[in-house]
N, C-alpha and C. Protein backbone atom coordinates (compact mmCIF):
# COMPACT_ATOMS: atom_id res chain seq x y z
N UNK A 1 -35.58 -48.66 -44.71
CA UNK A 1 -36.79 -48.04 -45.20
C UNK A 1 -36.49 -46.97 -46.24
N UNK A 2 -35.59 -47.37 -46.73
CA UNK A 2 -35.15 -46.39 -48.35
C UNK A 2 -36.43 -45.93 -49.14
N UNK A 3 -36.68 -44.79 -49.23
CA UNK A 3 -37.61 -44.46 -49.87
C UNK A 3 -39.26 -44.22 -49.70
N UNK A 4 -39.20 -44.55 -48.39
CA UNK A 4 -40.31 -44.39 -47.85
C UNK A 4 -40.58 -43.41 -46.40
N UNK A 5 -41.65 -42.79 -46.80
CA UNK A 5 -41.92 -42.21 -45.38
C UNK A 5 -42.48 -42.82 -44.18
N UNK A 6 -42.03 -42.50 -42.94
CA UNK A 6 -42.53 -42.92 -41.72
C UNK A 6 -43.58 -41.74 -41.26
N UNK A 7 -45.09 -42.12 -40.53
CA UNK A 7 -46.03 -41.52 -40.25
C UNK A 7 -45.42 -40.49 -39.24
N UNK A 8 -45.78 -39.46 -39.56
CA UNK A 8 -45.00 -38.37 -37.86
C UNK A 8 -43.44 -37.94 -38.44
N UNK A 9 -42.74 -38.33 -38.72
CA UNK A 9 -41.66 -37.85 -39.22
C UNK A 9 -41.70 -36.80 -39.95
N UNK A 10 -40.47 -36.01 -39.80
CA UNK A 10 -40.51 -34.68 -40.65
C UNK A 10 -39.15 -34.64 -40.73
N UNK A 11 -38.52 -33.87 -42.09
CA UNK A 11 -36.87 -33.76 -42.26
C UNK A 11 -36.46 -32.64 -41.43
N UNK A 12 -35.32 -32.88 -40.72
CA UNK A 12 -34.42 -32.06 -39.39
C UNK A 12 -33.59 -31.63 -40.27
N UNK A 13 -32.69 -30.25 -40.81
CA UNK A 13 -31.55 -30.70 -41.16
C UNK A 13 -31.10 -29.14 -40.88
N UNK A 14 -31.85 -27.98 -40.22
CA UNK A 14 -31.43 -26.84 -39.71
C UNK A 14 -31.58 -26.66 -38.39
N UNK A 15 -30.70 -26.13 -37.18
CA UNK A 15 -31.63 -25.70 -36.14
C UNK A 15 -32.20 -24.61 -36.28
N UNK A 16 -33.46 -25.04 -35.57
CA UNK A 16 -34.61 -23.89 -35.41
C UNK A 16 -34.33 -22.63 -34.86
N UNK A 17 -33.35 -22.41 -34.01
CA UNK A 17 -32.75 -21.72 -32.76
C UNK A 17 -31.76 -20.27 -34.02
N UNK A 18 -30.87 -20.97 -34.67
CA UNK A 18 -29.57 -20.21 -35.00
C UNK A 18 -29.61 -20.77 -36.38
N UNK A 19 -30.07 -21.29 -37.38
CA UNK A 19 -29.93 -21.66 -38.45
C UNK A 19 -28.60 -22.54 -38.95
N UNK A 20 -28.10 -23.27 -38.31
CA UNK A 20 -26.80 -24.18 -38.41
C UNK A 20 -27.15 -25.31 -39.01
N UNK A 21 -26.50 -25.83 -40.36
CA UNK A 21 -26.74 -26.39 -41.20
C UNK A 21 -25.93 -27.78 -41.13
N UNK A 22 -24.62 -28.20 -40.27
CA UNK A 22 -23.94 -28.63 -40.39
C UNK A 22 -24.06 -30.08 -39.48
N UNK A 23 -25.23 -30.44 -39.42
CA UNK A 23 -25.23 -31.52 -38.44
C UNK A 23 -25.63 -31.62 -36.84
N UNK A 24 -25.91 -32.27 -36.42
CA UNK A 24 -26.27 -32.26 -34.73
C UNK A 24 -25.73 -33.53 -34.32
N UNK A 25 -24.99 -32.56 -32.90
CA UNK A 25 -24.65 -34.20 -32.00
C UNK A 25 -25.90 -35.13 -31.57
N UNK A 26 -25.77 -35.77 -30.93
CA UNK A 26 -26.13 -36.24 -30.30
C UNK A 26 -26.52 -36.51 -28.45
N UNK A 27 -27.42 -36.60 -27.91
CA UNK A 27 -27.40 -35.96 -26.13
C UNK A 27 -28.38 -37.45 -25.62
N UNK A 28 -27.85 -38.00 -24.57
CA UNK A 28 -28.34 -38.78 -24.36
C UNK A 28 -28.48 -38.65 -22.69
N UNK A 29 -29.75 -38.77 -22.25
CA UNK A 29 -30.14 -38.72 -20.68
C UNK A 29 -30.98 -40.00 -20.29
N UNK A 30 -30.75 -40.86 -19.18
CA UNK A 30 -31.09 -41.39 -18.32
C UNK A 30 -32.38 -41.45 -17.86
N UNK A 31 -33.20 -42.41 -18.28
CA UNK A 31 -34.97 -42.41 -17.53
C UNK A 31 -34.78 -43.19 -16.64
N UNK A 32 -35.83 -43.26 -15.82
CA UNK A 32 -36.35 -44.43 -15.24
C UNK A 32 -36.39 -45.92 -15.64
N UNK A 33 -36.36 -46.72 -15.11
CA UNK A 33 -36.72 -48.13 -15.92
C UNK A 33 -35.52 -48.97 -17.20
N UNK A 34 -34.32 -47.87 -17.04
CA UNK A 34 -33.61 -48.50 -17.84
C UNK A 34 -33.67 -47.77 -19.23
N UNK A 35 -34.70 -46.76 -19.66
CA UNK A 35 -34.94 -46.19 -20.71
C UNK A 35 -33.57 -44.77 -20.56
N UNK A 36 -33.00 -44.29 -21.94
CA UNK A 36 -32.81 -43.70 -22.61
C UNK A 36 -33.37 -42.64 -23.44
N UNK A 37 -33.12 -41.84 -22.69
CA UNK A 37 -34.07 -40.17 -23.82
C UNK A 37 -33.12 -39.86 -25.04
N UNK A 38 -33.12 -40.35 -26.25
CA UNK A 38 -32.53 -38.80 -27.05
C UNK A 38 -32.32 -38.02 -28.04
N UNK A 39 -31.58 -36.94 -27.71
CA UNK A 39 -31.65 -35.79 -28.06
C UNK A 39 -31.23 -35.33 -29.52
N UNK A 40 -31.06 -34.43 -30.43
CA UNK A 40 -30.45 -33.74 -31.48
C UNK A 40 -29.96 -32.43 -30.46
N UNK A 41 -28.75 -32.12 -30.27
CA UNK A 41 -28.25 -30.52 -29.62
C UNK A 41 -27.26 -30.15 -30.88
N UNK A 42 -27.49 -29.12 -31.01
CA UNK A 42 -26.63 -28.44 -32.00
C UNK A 42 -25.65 -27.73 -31.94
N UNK A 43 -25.01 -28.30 -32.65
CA UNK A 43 -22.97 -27.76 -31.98
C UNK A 43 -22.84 -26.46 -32.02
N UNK A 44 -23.68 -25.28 -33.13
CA UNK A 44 -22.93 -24.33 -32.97
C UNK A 44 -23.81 -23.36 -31.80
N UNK A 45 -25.47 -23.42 -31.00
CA UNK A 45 -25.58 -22.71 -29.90
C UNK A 45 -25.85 -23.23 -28.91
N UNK A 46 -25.95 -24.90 -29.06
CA UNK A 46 -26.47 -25.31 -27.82
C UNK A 46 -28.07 -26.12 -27.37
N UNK A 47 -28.78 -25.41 -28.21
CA UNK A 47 -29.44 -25.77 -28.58
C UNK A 47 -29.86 -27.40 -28.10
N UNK A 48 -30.98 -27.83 -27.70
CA UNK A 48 -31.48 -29.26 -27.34
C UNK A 48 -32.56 -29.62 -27.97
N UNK A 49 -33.23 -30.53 -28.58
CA UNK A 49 -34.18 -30.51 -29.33
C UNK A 49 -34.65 -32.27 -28.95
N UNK A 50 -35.81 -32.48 -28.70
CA UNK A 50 -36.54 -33.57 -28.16
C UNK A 50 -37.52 -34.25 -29.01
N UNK A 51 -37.05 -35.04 -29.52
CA UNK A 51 -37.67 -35.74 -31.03
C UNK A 51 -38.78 -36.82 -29.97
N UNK A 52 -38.74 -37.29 -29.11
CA UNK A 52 -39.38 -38.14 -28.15
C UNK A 52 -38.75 -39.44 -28.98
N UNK A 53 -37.25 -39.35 -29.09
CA UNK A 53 -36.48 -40.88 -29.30
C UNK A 53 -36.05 -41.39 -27.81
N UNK A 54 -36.59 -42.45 -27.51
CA UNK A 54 -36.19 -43.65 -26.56
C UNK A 54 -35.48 -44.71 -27.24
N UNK A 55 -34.39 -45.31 -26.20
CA UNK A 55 -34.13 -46.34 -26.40
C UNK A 55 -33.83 -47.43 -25.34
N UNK A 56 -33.44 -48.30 -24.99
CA UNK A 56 -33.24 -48.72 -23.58
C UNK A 56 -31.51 -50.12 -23.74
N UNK A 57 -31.14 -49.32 -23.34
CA UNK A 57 -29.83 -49.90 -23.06
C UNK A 57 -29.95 -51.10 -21.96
C-alpha cells in the first residue's frame, strides 16, 4: 500500500512517554481463542503502547 493512507492510522515514530526516536520493539501477549495482542514497547523506558494489532498464530 505504497503511498496510500489507511483509514484510522496515524504515523508512530516517537514515544509519547520519554521522547525516544529510535524505534520500538515489539511485545506480543496471548488471547483467548488463539489470538495474539500486539504491542509497540519502547526500548529506552519501557513504555507499552496498544495499537489494537491482532493476529492469530
Amino acid at each position: 500500500m505504497a503511498g496510500k493512507k489507511r483509514a484510522g492510522w496515524k504515523k508512530f515514530e516517537a514515544c509519547g512517554s520519554c521522547g525516544y526516536k529510535g524505534g520500538f520493539h515489539l511485545a506480543l501477549q496471548r488471547r483467548a481463542g488463539g489470538q495474539v495482542s500486539v504491542k509497540l514497547k519502547c526500548p529506552s523506558c519501557a513504555k507499552a503502547f496498544d495499537l489494537g494489532w491482532k493476529i492469530r498464530l
